[in-house]
C-alpha atoms as a PDB file:
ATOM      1  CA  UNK A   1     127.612 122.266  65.411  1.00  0.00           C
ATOM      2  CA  UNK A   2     127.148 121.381  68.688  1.00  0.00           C
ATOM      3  CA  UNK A   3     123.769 121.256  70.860  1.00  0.00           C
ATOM      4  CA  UNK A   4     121.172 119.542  72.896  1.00  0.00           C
ATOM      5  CA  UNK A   5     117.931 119.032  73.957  1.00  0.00           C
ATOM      6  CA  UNK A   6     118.113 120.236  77.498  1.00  0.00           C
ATOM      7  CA  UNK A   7     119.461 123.719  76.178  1.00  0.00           C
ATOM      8  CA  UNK A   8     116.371 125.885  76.442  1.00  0.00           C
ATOM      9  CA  UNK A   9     115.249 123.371  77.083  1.00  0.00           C
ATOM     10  CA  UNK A  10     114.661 121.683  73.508  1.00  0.00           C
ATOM     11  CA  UNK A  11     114.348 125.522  72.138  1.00  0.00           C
ATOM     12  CA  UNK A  12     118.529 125.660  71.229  1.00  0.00           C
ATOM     13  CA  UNK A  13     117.437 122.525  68.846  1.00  0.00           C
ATOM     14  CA  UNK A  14     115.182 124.384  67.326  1.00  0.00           C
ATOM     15  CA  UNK A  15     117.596 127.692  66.374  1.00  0.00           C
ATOM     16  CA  UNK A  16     119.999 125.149  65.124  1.00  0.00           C
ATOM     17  CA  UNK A  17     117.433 123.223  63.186  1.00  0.00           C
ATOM     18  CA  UNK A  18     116.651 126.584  61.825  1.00  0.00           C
ATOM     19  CA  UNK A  19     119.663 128.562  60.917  1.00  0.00           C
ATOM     20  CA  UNK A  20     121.344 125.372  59.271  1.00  0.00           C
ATOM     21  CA  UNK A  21     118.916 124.537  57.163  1.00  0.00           C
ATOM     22  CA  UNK A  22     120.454 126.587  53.949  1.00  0.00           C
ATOM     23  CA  UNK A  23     123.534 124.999  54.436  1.00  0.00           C
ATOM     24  CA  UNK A  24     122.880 121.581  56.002  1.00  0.00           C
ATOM     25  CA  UNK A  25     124.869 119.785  53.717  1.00  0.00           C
ATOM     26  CA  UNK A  26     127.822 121.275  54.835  1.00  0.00           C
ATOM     27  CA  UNK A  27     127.594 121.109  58.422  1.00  0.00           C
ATOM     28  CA  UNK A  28     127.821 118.145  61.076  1.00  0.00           C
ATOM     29  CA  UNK A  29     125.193 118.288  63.412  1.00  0.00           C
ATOM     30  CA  UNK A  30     125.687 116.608  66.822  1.00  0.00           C
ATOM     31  CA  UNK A  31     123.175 116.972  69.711  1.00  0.00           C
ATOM     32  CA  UNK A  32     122.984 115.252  73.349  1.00  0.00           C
ATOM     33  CA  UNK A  33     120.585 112.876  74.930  1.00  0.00           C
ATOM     34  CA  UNK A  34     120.235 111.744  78.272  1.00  0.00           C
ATOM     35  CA  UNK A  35     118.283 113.632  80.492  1.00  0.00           C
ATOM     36  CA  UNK A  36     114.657 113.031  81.743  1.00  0.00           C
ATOM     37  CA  UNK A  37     112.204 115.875  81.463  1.00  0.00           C
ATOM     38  CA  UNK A  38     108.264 115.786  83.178  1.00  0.00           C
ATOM     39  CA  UNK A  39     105.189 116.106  80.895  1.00  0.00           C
ATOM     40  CA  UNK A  40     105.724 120.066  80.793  1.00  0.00           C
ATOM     41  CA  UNK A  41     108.942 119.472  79.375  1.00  0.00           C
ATOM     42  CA  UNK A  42     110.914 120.572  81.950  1.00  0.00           C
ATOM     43  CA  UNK A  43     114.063 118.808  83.436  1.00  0.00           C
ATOM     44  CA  UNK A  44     113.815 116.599  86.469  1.00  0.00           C
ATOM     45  CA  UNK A  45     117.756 116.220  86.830  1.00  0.00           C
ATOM     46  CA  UNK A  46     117.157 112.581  86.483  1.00  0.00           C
ATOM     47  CA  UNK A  47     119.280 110.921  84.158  1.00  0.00           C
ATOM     48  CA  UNK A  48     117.899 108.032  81.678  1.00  0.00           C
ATOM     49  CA  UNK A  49     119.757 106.155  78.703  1.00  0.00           C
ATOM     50  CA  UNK A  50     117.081 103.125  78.127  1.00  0.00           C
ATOM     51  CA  UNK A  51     116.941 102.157  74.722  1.00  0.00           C
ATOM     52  CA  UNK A  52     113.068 103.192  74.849  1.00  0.00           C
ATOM     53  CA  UNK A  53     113.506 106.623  75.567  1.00  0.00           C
ATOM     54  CA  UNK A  54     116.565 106.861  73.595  1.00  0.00           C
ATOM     55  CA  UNK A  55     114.391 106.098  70.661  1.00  0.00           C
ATOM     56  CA  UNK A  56     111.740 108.161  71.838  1.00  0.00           C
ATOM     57  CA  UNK A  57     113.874 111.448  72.799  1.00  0.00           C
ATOM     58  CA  UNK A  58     115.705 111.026  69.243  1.00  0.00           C
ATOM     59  CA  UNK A  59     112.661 111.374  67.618  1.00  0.00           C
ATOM     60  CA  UNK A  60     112.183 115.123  68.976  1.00  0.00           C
ATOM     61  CA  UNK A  61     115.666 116.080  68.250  1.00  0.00           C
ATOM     62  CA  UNK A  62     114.630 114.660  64.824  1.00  0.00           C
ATOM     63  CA  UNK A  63     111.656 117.391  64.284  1.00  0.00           C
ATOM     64  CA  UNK A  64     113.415 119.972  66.260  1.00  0.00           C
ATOM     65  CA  UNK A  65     116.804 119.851  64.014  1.00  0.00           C
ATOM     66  CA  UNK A  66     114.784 119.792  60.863  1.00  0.00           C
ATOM     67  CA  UNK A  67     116.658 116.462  59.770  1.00  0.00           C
ATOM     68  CA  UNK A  68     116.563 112.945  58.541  1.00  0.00           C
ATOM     69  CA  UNK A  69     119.926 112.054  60.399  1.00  0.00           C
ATOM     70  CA  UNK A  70     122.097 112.890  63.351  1.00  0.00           C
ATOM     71  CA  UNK A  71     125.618 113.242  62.678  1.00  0.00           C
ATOM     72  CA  UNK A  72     126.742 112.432  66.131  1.00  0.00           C
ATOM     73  CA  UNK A  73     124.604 111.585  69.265  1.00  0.00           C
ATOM     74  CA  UNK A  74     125.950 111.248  72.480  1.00  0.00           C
ATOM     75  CA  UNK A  75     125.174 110.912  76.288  1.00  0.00           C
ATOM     76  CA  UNK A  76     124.680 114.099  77.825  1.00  0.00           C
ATOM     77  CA  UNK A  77     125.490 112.102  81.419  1.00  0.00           C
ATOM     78  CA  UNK A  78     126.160 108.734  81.874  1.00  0.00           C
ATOM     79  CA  UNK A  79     123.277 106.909  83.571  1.00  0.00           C
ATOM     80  CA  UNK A  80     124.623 104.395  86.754  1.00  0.00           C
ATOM     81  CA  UNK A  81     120.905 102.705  86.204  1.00  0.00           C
ATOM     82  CA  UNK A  82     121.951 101.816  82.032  1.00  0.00           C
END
């Protein structure tokens, strides 16, 4: 199952989280990093793939997906500045 954290945004994270809880252990789960978002947590349509916030933005897809793991992360955009 596919999603990321800019759907919503962050809020499609959370409905996947959610509905594949029951079954988690059947399903992949891969979600998308690579956007900056301001303190509201809304998207500034800058792009950033440091390390730092990689670790940092992970973290919240962590909680929000209701999981130890990520099956598959990837860049939502590929940052010029990285």
């Amino acid at each position: 199952v596919d999603t990321a954290q800019v759907y919503g945004p962050f809020t499609n994270e959370e409905v996947v989280g959610e509905a594949l809880a029951p079954v988690r252990g059947r399903v992949a789960i891969a979600t998308k990093f690579g956007f900056g978002f301001d303190a509201d947590g809304k998207p500034t349509g800058a792009l950033d793939s440091r390390p730092a916030y990689i670790r940092e933005t992970v973290e919240g897809s962590l909680r929000r997906l209701r999981v130890d793991a990520i099956d598959l992360l990837y860049q939502h955009r590929v940052d010029p500045a990285v």
